[in-house]
Structure formats: C-alpha cells, structure tokens
Protein backbone atom coordinates (compact mmCIF):
# COMPACT_ATOMS: atom_id res chain seq x y z
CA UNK A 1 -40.12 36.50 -7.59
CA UNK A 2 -39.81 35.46 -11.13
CA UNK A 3 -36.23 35.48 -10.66
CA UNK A 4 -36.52 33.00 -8.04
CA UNK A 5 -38.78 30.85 -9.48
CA UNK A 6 -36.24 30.53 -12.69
CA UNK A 7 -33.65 30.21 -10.54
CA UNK A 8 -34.76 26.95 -8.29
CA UNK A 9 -35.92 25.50 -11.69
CA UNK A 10 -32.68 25.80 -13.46
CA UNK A 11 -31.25 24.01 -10.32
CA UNK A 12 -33.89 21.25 -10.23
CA UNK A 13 -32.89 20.62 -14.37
CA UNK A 14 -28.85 20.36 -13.18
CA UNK A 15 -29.49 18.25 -10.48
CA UNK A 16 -31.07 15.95 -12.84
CA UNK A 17 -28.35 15.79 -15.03
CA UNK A 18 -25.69 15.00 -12.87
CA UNK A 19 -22.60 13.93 -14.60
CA UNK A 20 -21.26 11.96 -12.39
CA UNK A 21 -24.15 9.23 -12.40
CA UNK A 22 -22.24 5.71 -10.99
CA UNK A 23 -23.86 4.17 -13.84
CA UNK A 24 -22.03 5.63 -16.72
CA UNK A 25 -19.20 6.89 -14.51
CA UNK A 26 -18.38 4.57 -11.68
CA UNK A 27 -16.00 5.67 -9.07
CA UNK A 28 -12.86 4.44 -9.60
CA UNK A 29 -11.41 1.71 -7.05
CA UNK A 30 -8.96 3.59 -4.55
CA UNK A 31 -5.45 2.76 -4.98
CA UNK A 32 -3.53 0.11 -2.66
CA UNK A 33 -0.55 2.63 -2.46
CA UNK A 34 -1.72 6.19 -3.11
CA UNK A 35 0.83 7.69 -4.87
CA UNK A 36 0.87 11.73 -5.19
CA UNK A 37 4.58 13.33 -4.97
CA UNK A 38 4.64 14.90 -1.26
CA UNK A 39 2.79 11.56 0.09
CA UNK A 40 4.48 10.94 3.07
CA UNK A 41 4.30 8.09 6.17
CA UNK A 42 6.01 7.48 9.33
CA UNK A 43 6.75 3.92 10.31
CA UNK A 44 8.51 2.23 13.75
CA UNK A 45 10.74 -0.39 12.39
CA UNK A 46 11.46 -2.78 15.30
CA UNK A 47 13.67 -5.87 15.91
CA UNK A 48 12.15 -7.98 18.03
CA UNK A 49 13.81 -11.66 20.37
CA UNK A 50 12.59 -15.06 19.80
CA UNK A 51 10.15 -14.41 22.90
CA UNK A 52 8.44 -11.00 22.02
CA UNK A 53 10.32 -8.17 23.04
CA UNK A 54 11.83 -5.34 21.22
CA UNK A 55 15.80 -5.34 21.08
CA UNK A 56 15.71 -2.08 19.00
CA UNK A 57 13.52 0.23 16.82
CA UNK A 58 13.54 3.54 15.22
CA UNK A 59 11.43 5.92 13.01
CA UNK A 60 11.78 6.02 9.40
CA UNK A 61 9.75 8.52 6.87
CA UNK A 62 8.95 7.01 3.53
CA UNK A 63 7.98 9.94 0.87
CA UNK A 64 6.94 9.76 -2.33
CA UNK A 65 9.45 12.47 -3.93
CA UNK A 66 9.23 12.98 -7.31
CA UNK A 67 7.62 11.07 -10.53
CA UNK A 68 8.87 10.76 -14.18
CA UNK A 69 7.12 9.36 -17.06
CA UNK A 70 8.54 6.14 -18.56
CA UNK A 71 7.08 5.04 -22.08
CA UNK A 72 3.95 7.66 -21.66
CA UNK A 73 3.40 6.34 -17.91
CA UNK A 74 3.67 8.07 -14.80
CA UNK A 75 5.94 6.13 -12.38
CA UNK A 76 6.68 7.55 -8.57
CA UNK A 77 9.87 7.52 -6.54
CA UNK A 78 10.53 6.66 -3.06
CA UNK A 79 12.97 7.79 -0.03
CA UNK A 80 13.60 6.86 3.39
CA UNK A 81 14.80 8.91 5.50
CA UNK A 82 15.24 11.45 2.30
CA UNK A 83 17.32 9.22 0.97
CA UNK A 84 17.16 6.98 -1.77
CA UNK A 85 16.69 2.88 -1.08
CA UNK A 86 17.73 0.39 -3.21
CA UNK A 87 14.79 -1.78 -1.96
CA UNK A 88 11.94 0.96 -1.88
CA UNK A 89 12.82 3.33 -4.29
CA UNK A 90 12.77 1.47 -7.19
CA UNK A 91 10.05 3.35 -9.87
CA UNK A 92 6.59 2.14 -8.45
CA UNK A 93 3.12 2.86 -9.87
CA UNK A 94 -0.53 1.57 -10.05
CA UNK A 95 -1.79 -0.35 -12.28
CA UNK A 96 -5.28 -2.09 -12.77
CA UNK A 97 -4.43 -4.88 -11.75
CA UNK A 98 -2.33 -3.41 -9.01
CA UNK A 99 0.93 -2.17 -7.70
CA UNK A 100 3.89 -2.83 -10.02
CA UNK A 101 7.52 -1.72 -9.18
CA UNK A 102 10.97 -1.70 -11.43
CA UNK A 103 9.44 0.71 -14.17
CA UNK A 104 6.99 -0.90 -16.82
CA UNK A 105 9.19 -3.80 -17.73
CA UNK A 106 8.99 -4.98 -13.66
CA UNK A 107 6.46 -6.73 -11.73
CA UNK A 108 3.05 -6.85 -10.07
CA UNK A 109 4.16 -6.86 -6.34
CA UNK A 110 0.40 -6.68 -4.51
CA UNK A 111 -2.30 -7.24 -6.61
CA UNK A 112 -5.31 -4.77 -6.10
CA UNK A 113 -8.22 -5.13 -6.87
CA UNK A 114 -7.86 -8.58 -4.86
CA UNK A 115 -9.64 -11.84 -4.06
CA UNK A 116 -8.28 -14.41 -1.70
CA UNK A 117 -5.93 -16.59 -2.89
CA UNK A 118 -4.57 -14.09 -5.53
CA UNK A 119 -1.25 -14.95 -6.34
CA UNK A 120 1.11 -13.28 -8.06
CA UNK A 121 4.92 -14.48 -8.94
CA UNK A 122 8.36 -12.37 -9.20
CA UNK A 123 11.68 -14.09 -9.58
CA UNK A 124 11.31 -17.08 -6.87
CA UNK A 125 9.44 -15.23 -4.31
CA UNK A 126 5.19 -15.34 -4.22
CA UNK A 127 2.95 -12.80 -3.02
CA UNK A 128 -0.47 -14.42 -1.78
CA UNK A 129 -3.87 -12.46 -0.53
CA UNK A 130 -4.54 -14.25 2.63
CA UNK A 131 -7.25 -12.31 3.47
CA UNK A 132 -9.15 -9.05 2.37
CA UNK A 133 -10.86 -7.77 5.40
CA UNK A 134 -8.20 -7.72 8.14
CA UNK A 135 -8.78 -5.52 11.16
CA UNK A 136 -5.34 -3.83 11.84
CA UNK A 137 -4.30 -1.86 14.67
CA UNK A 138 -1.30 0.69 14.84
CA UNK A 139 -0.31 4.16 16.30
CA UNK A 140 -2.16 5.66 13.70
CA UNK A 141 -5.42 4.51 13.78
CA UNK A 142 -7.35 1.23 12.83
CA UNK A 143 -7.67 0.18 9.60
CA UNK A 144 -9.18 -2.47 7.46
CA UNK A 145 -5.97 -4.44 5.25
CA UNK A 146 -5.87 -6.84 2.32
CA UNK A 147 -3.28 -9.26 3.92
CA UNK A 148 -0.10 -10.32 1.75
CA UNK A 149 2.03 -13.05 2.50
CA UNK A 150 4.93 -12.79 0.87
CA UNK A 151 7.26 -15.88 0.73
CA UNK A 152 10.79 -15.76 -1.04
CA UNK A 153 14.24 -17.72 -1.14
CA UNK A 154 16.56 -14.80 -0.82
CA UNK A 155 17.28 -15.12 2.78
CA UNK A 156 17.01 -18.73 4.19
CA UNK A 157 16.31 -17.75 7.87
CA UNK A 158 13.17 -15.89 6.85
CA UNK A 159 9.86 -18.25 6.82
CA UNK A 160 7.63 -15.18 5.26
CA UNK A 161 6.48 -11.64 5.79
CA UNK A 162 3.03 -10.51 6.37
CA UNK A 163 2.25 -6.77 4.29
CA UNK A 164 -1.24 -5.02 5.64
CA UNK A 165 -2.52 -2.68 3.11
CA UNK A 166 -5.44 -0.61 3.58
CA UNK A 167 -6.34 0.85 -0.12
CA UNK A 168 -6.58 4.57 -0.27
CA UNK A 169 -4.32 4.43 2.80
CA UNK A 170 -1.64 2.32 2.00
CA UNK A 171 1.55 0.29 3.95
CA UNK A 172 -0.28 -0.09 7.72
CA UNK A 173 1.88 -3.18 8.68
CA UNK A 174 4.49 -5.46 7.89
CA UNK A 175 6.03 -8.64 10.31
CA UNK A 176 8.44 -10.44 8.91
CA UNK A 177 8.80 -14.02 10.65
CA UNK A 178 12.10 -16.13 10.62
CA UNK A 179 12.93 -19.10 12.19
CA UNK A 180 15.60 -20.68 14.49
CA UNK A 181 17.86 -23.75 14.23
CA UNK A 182 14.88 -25.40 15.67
CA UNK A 183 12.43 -24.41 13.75
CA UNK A 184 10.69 -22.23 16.09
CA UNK A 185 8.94 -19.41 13.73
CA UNK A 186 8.56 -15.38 15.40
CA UNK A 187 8.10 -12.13 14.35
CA UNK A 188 11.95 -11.02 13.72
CA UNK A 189 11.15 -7.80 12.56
CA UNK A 190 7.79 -5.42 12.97
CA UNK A 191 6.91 -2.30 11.31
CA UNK A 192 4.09 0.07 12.13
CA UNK A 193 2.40 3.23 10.96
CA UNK A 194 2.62 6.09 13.16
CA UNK A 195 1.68 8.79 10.90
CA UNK A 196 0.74 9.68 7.61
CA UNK A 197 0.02 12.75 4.82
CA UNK A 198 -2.12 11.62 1.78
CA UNK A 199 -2.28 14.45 -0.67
C-alpha cells in the first residue's frame, strides 16, 4: 500500500513538471513542405482544352530521396518518377521564413509562416499568398491550403499558376492558367494529389 501511495505521488510531482509546457516550449509551426528522405506523393498531371476537358494525364511520384548538408544546413532532394528534374530537384529546404530552393545562396519560393498579401520575388517571377484558408478538394482527401499565385515572364502564353499548400501536408494542388490569342484565360494544365507517405 505504501508502495502505491509513493508511486501515484511521484506521478502527480512529474505531471507537474511537464517539460514540454507551450509557454517555454511552444510547438513549432508545421512545415509547408515536410521534408523527411522517403517522403513520397502521387500526383495526376493533366492537360486540359480551352473548354474544360482533359486531353491527357498521367501519374507522377515525387520523393524526397536523399539530403546533404550545404554550409552546416540540411538541404533535401527531389525525383519524379525516380528520376532527377531539373525543375523539382533542385536542393530545397525549410526555412523560418519558409521554403527556399537552389541551396542556401537561392530563394524563398512560398513563404510560410504566411499572411495575405505576402510577397516574395525571384528573378522576374512573384509568388503572392492569395489566401490562407482555402478549402481544397482532391483524390486524397480535403485539405485546408495557403493559396500561391505565382506569376512569371518565362513563358508568355501562361497568365499565372495557382500552388495549394496545406502545411504539414504539403503540394495538394497546382492549375496553371494560360491564355489564347484572344485573351480568353483557362486552366491549361491541373495537378492533383492522389496519394501520399509523410514520414
């Protein structure tokens, strides 16, 4: 009985000192990309016509496949398809301020934490929060986004994309709009989550 007695009061003393008290040890934000080497997600890309309908899609798998440190910072490589992209694997990592690409002398890309109206700006292209509490659905489930648009001059037939993240989730969405010779503006190409492992 004594035992028992010492027992539940020893318990009652750690529960009181909890270490991880939010006070002194708040919980840190979750990242907009989570990057962990064996990460993986499924997307449809699809191609869609000036009035809606898909011309063509496929299924790509984006993994995060290995990390290296660059000046004493951990930065995280991507394939598609088990292959690396010149577009996506470029050394990525979280930051602060939030996801950064091109090894530590690129460039913010999506800022995270984010407010609306955050801007950030890379070469001649401009990534904007339009929103931070989108509703997005996709094969894989429904999630709440921060809404990018991104807007750039490398392709003059492209208005602007729309990128739906979902921190602690990561790349839900992407449509990329273009325009026609007169001026009409649709989604060109779409891509969805299907699927997802988050180590």
């Amino acid at each position: 009985m004594r035992h028992a007695i010492i027992l539940v009061f020893t318990l009652i003393l750690l529960a009181g000192c909890d270490s991880s008290d939010k006070s002194t040890n708040p919980t840190p934000p979750k990242q907009i990309l989570p990057l962990t080497v064996g990460n993986f997600y499924v997307y449809e890309n699809a191609v869609l016509d000036s009035a809606g309908s898909v011309i063509g899609a496929d299924t790509v798998i984006w993994t995060v496949a290995k990390d290296t440190i660059i000046q004493n910072e951990r930065w995280y490589i991507m394939t598609v398809n088990g292959v690396r992209d010149p577009e996506v694997s470029l050394p990525t990592t979280n930051r602060g301020d939030g996801l950064w690409v091109d090894g530590p002398s690129g460039f913010l890309l999506f800022k995270y934490p984010a407010a609306v109206n955050d801007t950030v700006f890379f070469g001649s292209d401009t990534s904007t929060v339009e929103s931070i509490h989108d509703t997005i659905t996709v094969p894989a489930g429904t999630f709440e986004c921060i809404n990018y648009k991104w807007v750039g001059s490398r392709d003059e037939d492209r208005a602007y994309q729309y990128h739906y993240f979902s921190p602690g989730v990561g790349h839900v969405k992407t449509d990329e709009y273009y325009r026609t010779t007169s001026e009409f503006v649709y989604v060109r190409y779409r891509m969805v989550l299907l699927d997802e492992l988050i180590l």
